[in-house]
N, C-alpha and C. Protein backbone atom coordinates (compact mmCIF):
# COMPACT_ATOMS: atom_id res chain seq x y z
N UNK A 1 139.95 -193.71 107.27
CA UNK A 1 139.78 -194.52 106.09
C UNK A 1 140.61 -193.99 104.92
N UNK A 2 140.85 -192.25 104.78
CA UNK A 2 141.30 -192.08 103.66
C UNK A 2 143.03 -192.07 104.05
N UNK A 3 143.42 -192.11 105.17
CA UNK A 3 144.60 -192.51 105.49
C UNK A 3 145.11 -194.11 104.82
N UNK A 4 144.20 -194.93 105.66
CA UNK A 4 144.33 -196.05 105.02
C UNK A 4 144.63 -196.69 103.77
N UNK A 5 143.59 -195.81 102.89
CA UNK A 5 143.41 -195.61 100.98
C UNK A 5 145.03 -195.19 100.59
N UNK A 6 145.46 -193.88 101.26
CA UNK A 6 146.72 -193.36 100.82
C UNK A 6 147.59 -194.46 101.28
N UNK A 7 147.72 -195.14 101.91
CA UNK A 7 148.97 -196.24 102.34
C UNK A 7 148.94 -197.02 101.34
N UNK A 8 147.88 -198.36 101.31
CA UNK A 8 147.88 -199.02 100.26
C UNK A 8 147.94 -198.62 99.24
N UNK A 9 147.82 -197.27 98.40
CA UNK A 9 148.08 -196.83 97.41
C UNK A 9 149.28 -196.76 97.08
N UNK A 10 150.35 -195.88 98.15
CA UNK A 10 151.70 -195.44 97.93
C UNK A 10 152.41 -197.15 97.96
N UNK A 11 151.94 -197.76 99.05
CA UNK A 11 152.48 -199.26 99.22
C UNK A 11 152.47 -200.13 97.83
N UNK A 12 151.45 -199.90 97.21
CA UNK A 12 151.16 -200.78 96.06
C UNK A 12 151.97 -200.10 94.56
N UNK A 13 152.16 -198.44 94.82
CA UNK A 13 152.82 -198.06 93.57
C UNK A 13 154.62 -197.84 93.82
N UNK A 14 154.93 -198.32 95.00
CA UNK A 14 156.22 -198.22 95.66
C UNK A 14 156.46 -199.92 95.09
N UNK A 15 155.86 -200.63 95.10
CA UNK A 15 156.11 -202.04 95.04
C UNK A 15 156.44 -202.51 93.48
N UNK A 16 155.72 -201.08 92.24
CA UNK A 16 155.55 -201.17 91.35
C UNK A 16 157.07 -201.12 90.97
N UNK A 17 157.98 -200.63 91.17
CA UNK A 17 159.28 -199.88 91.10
C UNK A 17 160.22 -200.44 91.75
N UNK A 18 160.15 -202.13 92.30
CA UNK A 18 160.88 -202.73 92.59
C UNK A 18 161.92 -203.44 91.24
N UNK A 19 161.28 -203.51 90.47
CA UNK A 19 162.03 -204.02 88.87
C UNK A 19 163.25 -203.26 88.51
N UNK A 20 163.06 -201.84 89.18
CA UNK A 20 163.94 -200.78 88.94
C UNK A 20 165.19 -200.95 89.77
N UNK A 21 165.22 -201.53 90.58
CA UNK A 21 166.23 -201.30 92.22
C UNK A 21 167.83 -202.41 90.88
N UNK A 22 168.91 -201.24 91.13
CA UNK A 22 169.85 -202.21 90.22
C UNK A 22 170.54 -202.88 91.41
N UNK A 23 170.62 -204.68 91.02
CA UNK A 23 171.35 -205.05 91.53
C UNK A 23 173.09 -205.24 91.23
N UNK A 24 174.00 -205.95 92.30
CA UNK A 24 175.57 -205.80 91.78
C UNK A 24 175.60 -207.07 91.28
N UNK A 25 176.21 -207.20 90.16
CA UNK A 25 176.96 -208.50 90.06
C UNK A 25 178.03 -208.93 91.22
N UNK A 26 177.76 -210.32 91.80
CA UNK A 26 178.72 -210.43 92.77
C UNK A 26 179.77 -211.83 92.46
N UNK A 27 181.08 -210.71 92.52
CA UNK A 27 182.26 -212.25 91.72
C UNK A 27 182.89 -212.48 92.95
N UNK A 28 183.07 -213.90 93.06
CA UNK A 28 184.10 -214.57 93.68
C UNK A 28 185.24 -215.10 93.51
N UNK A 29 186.11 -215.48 94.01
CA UNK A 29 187.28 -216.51 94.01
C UNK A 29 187.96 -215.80 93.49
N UNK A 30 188.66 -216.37 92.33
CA UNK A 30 190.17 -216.43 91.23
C UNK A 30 189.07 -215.76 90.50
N UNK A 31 189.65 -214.70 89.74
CA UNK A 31 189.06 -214.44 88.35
C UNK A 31 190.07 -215.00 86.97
N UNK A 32 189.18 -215.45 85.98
CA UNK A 32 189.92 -216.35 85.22
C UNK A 32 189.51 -216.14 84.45
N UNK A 33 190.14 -216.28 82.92
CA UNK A 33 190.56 -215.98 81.52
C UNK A 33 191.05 -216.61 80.77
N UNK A 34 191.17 -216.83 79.58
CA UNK A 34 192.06 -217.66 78.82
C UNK A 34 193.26 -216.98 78.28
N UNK A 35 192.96 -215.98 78.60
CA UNK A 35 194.54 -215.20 78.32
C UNK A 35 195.52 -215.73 79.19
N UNK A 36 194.98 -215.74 80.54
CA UNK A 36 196.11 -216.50 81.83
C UNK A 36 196.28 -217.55 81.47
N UNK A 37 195.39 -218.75 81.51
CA UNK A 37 195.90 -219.91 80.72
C UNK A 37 196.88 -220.29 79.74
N UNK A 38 196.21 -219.07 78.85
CA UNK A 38 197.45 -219.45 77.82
C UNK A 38 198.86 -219.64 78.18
N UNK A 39 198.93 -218.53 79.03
CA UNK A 39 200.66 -218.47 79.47
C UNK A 39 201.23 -219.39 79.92
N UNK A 40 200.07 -220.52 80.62
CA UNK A 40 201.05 -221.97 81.33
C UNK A 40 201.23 -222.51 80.42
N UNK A 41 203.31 -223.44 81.25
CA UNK A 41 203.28 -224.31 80.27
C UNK A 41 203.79 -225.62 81.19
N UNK A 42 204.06 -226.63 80.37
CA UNK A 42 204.45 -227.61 81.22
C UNK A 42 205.59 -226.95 81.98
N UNK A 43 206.06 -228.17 82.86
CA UNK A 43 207.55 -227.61 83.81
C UNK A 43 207.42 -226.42 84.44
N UNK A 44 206.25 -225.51 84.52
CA UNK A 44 206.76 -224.05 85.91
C UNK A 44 206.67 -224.63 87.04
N UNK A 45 207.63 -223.72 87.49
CA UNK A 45 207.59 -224.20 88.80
C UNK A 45 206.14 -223.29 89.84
N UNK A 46 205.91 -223.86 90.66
CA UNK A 46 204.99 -223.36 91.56
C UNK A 46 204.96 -222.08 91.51
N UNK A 47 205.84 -220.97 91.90
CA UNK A 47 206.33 -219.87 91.70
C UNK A 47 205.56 -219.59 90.30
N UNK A 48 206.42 -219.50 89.28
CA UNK A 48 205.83 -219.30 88.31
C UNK A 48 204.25 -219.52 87.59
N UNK A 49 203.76 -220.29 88.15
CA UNK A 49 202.17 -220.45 87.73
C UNK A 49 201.59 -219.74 89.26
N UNK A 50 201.90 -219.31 89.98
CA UNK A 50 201.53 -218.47 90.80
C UNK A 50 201.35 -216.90 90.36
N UNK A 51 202.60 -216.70 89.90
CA UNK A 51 203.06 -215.38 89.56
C UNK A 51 202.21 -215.28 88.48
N UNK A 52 201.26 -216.05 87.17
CA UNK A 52 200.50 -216.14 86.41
C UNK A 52 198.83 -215.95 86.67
N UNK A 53 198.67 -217.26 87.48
CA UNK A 53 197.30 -216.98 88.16
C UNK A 53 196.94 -216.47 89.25
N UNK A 54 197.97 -216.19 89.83
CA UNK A 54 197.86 -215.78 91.51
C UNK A 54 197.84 -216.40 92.46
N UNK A 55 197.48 -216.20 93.35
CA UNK A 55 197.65 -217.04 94.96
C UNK A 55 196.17 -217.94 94.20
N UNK A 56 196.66 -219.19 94.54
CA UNK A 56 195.02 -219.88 94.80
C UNK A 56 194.05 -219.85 96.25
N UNK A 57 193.09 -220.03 95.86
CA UNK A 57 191.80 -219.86 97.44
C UNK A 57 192.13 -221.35 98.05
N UNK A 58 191.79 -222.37 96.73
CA UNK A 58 191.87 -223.31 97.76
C UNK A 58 192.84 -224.26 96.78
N UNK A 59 193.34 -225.37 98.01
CA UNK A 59 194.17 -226.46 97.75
C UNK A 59 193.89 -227.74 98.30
N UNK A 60 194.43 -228.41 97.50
CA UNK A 60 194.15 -229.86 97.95
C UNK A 60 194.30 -230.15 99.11
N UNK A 61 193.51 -230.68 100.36
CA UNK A 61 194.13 -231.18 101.53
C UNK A 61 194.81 -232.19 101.47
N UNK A 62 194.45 -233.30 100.74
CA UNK A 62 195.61 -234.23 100.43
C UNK A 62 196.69 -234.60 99.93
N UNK A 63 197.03 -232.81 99.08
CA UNK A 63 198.31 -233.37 98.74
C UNK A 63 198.58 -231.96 98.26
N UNK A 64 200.00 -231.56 98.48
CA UNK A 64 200.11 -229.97 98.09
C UNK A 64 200.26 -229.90 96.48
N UNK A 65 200.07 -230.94 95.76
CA UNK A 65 200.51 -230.98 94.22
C UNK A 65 199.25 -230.47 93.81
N UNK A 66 198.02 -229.87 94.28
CA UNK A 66 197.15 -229.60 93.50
C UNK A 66 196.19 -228.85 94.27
N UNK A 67 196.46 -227.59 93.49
CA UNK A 67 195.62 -226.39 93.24
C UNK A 67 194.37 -226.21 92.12
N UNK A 68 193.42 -225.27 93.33
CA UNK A 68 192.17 -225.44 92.78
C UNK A 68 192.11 -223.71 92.53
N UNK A 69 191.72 -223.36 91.25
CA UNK A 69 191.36 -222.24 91.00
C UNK A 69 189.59 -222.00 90.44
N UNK A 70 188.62 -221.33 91.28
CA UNK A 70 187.59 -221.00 91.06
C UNK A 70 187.16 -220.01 91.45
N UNK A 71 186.18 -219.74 90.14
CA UNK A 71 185.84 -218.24 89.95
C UNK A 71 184.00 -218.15 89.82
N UNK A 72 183.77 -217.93 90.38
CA UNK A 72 181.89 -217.56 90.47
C UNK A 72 181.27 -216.49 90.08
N UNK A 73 180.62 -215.94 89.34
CA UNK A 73 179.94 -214.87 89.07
C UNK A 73 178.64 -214.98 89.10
N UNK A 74 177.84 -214.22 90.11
CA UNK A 74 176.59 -214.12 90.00
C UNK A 74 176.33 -212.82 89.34
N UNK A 75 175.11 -212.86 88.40
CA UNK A 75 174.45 -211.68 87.79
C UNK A 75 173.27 -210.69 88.54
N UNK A 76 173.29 -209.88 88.65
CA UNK A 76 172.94 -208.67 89.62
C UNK A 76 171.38 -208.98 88.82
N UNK A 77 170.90 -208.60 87.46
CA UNK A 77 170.18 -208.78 86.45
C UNK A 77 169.80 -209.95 86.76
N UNK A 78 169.93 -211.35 85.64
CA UNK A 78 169.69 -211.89 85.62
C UNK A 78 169.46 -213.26 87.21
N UNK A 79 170.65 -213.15 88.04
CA UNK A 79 170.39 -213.88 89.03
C UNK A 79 170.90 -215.39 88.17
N UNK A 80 171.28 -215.29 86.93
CA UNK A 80 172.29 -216.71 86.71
C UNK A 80 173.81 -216.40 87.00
N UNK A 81 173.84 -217.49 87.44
CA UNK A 81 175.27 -218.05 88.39
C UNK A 81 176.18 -219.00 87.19
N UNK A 82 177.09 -218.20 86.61
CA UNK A 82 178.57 -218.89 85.91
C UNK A 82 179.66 -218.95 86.60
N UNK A 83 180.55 -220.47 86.58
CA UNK A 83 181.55 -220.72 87.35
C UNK A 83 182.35 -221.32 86.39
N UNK A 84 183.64 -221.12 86.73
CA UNK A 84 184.56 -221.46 85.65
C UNK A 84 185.62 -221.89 87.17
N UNK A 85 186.60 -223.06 86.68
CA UNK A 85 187.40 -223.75 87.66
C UNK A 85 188.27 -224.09 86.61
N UNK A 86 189.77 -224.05 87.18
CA UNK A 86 190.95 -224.63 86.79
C UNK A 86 191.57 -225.47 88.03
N UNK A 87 191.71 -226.41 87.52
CA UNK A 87 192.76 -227.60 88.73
C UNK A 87 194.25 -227.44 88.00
N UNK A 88 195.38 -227.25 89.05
CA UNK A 88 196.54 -226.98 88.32
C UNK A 88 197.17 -228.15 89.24
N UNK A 89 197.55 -229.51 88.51
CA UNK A 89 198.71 -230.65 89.07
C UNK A 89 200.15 -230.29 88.92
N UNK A 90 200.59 -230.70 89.97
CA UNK A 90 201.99 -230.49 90.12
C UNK A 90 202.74 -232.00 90.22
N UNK A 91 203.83 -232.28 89.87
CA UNK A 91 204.73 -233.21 89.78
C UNK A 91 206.10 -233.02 90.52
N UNK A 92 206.53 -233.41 91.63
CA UNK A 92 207.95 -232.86 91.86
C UNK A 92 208.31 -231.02 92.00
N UNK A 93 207.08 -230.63 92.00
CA UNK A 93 207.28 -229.23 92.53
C UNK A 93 207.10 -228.68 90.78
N UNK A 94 206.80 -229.37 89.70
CA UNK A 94 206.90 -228.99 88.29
C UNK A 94 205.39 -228.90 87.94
N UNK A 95 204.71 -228.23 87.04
CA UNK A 95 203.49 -228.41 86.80
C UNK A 95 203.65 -229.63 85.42
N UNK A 96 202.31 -230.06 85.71
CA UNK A 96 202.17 -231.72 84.84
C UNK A 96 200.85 -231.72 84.05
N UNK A 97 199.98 -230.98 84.47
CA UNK A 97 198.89 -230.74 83.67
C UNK A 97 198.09 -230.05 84.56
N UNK A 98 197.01 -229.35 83.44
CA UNK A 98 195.64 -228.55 84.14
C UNK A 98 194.48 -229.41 83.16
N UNK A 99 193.61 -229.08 83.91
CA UNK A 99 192.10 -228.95 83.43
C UNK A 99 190.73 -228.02 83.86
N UNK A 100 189.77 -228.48 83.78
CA UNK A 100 188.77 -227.71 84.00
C UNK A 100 187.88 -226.94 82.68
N UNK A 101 186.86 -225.98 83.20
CA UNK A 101 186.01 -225.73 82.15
C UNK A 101 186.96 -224.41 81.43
N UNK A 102 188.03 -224.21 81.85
CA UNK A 102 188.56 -223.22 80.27
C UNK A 102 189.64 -224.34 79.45
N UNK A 103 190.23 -224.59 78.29
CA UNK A 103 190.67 -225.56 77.34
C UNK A 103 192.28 -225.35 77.73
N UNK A 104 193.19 -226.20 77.81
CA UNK A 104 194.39 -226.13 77.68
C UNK A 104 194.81 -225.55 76.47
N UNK A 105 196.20 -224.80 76.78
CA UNK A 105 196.71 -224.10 75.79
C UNK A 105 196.96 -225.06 74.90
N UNK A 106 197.21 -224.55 73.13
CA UNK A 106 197.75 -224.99 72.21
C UNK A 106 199.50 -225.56 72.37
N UNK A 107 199.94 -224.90 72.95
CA UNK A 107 201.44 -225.05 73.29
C UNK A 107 201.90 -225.55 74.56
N UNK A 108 200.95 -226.29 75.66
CA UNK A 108 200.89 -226.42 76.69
C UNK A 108 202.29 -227.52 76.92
N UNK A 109 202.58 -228.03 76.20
CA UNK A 109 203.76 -229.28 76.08
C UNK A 109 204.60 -228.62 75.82
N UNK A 110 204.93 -227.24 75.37
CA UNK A 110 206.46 -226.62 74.99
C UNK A 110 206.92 -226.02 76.29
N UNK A 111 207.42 -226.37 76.61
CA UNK A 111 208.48 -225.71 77.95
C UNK A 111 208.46 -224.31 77.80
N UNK A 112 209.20 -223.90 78.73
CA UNK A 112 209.21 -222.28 78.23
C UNK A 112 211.10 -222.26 78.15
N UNK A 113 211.84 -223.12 78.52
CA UNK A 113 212.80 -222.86 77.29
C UNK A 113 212.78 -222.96 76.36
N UNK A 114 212.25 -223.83 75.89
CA UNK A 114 212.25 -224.16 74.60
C UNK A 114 211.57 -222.77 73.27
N UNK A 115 210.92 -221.75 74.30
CA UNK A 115 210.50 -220.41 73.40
C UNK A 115 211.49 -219.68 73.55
N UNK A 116 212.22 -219.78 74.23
CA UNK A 116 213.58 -218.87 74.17
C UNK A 116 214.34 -218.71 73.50
């Protein structure tokens, strides 16, 4: 019996100390920023908005003009889940526009000769 007493005891103050156990934040995909964003502009070529955001995970099956960039973060803590996605369109092998939940650049229409 006093075996018993000591189990459920240690069991019940072991259980107490589960609040404590740290979990990881776990990120997926593309990690994404508005600093990277900023840097696109109209007209790169594939190459170049590659060399910016990186390889993308996934792509359009229907059409190679459009790349999907997404990024997932789950919180170790909290257990809320933030996702942030960029779609990058291509035109003729040229980029033509992005969207998604980070904002297009201010300068997104200036070429990048044209900063030269």
């Amino acid at each position: 019996m006093k075996q018993l007493l000591f189990v459920l005891l240690t069991c019940s103050l072991l259980s107490a100390c589960s609040s404590w156990v740290y979990k990881y934040d776990i990120s997926q995909g593309n990690f994404l920023n508005q600093d990277d964003i900023d840097k696109l502009r109209i007209d790169m070529t594939k190459e170049q908005v590659e060399y910016v955001l990186g390889t993308t995970l996934l792509k359009s099956a229907f059409s190679d003009d459009k790349w999907l960039y997404v990024h997932t973060l789950k919180s170790g803590k909290t257990d809320k889940t933030t996702r942030r996605e960029v779609i990058v369109n291509f035109e003729n092998g040229l980029l033509k526009s992005i969207e998604g939940t980070l904002k297009e650049p201010e300068n997104f229409n200036e070429p990048l000769d044209a900063t030269n």
